[in-house]
C-alpha atoms as a PDB file:
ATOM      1  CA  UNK A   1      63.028-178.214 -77.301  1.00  0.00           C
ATOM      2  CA  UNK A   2      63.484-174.446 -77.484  1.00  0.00           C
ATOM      3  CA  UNK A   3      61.268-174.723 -81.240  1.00  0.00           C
ATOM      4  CA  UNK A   4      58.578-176.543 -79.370  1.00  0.00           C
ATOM      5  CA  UNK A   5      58.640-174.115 -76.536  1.00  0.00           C
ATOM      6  CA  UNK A   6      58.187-171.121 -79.282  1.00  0.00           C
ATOM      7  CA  UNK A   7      55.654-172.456 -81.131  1.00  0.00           C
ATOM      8  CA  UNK A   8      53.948-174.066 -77.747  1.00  0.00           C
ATOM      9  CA  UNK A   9      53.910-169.946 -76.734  1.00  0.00           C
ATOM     10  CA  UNK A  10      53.233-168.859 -80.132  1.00  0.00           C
ATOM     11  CA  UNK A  11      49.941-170.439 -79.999  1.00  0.00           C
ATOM     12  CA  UNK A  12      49.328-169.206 -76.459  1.00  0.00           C
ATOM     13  CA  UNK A  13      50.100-165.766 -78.096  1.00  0.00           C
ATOM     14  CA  UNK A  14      47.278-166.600 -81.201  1.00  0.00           C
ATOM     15  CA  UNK A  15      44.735-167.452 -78.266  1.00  0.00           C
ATOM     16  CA  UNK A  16      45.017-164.127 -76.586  1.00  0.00           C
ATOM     17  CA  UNK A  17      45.520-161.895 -79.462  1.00  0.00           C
ATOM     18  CA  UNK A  18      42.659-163.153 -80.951  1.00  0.00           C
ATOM     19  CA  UNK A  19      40.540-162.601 -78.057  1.00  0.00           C
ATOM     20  CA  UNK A  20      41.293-158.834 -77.674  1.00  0.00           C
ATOM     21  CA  UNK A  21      40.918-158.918 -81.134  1.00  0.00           C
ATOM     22  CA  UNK A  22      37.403-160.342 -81.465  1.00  0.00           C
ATOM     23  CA  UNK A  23      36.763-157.958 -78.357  1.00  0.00           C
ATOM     24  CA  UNK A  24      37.721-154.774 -79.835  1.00  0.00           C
ATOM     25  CA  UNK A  25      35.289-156.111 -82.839  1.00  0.00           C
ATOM     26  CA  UNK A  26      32.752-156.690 -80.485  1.00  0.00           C
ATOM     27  CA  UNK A  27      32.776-153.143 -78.493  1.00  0.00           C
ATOM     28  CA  UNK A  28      33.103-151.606 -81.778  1.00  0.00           C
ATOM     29  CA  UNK A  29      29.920-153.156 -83.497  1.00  0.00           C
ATOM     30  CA  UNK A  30      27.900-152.726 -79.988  1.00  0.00           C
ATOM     31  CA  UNK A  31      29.428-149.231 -80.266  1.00  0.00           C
ATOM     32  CA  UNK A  32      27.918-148.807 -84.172  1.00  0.00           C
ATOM     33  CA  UNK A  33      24.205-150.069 -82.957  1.00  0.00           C
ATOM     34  CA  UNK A  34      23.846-147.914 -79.989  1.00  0.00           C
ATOM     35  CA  UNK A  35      24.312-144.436 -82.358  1.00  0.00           C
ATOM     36  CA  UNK A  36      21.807-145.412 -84.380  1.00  0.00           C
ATOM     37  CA  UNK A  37      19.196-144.950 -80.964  1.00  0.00           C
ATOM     38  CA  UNK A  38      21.194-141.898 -79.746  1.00  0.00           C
ATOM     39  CA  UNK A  39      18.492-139.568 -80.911  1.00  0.00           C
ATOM     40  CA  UNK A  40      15.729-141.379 -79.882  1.00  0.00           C
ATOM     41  CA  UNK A  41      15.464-140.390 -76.521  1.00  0.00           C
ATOM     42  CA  UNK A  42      13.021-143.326 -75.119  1.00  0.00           C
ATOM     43  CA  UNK A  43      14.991-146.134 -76.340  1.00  0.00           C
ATOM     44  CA  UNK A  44      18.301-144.001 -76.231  1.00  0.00           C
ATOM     45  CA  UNK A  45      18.259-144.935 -72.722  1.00  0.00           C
ATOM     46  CA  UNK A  46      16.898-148.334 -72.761  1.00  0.00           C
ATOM     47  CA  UNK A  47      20.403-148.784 -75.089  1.00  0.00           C
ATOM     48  CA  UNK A  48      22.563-147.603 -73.129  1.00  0.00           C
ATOM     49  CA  UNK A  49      20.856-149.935 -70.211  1.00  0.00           C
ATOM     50  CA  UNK A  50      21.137-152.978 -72.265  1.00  0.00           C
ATOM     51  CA  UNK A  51      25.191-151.923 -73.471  1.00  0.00           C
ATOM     52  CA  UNK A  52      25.850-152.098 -69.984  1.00  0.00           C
ATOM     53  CA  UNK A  53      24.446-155.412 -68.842  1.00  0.00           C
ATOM     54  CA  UNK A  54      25.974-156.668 -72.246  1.00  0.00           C
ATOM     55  CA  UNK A  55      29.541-154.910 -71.923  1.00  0.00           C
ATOM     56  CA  UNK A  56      29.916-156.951 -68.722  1.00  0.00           C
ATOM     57  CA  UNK A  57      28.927-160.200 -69.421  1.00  0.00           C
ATOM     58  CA  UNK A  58      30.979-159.723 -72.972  1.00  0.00           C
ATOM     59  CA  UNK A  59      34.088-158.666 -70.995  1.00  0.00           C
ATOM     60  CA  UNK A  60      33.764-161.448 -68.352  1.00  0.00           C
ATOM     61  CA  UNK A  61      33.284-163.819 -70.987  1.00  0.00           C
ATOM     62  CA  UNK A  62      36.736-162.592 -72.668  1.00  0.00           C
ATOM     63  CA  UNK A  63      38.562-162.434 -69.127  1.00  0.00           C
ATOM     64  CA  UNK A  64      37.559-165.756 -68.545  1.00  0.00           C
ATOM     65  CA  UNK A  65      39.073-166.599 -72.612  1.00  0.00           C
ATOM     66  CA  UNK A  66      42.528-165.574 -71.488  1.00  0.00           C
ATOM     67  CA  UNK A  67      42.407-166.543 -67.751  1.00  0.00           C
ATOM     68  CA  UNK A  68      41.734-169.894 -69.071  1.00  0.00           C
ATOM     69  CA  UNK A  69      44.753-169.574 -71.747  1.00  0.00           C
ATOM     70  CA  UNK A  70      47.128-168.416 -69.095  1.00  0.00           C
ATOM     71  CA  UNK A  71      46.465-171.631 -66.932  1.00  0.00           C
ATOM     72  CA  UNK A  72      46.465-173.562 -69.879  1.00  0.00           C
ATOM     73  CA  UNK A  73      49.894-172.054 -70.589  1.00  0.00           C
ATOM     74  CA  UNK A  74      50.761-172.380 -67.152  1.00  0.00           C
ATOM     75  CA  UNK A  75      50.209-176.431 -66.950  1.00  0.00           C
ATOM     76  CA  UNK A  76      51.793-176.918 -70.397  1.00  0.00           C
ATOM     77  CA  UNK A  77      55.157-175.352 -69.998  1.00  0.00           C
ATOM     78  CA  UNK A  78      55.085-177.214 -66.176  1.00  0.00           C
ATOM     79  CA  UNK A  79      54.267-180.285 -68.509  1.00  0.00           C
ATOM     80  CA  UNK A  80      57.466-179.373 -70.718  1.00  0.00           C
ATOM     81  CA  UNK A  81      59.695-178.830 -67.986  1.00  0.00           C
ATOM     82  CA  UNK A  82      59.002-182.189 -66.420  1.00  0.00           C
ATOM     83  CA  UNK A  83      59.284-183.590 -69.994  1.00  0.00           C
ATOM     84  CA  UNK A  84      62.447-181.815 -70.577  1.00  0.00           C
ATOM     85  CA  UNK A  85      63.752-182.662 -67.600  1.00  0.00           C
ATOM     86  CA  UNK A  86      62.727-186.907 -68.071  1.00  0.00           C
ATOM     87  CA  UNK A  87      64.439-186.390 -71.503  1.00  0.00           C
ATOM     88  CA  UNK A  88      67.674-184.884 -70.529  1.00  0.00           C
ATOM     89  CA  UNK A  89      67.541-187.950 -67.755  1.00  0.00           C
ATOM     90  CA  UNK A  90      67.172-190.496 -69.973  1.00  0.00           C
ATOM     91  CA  UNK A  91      69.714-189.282 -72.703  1.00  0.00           C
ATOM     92  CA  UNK A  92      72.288-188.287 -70.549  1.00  0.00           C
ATOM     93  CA  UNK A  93      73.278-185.442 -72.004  1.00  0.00           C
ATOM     94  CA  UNK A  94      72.125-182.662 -69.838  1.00  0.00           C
ATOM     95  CA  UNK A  95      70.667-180.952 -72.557  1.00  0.00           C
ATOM     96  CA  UNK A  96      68.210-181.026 -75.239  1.00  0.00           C
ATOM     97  CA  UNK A  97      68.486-180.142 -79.194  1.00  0.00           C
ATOM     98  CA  UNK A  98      65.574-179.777 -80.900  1.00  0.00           C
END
């Protein structure tokens, strides 16, 4: 059980470290696009307008990524435990090898 549990939380792991990942990309790229109206003072601040409105619905949207991970991670190891626990049960043994 202990495997299952690692790679249950390794995937968790994947989820969220690809989110910051694709994140960071994201800022980065919005970042990139916004210098190239810097000296263009009329749309300059139109830009910076429209990287604000953007930055927060990009960030909630990435919030809400891992929030919804972490619950999902949440009600799987609760799953695991009560699956753990049936298993020990019915073998017995008190304890699981996997």
């Amino acid at each position: 059980m202990k495997r299952v549990r690692g790679f249950i939380d390794l995937v968790f792991d994947l989820v969220d470290e690809t989110s910051r990942l694709v994140e960071r990309t994201h800022d980065e790229v919005v970042a990139r696009s916004v210098r190239r109206f810097a000296p263009v003072e009329p749309v300059r601040t139109a830009a910076k307008v429209v990287t604000g409105v953007q930055g927060v619905i990009a960030g909630t949207v990435f919030k809400t990524i891992r929030g919804v991970n972490g619950a999902a991670r949440f009600s799987v190891n609760g799953a695991a435990d009560v699956v753990e626990v049936s298993w020990e049960r019915r073998r017995g043994t008190g304890h699981m090898s996997c």
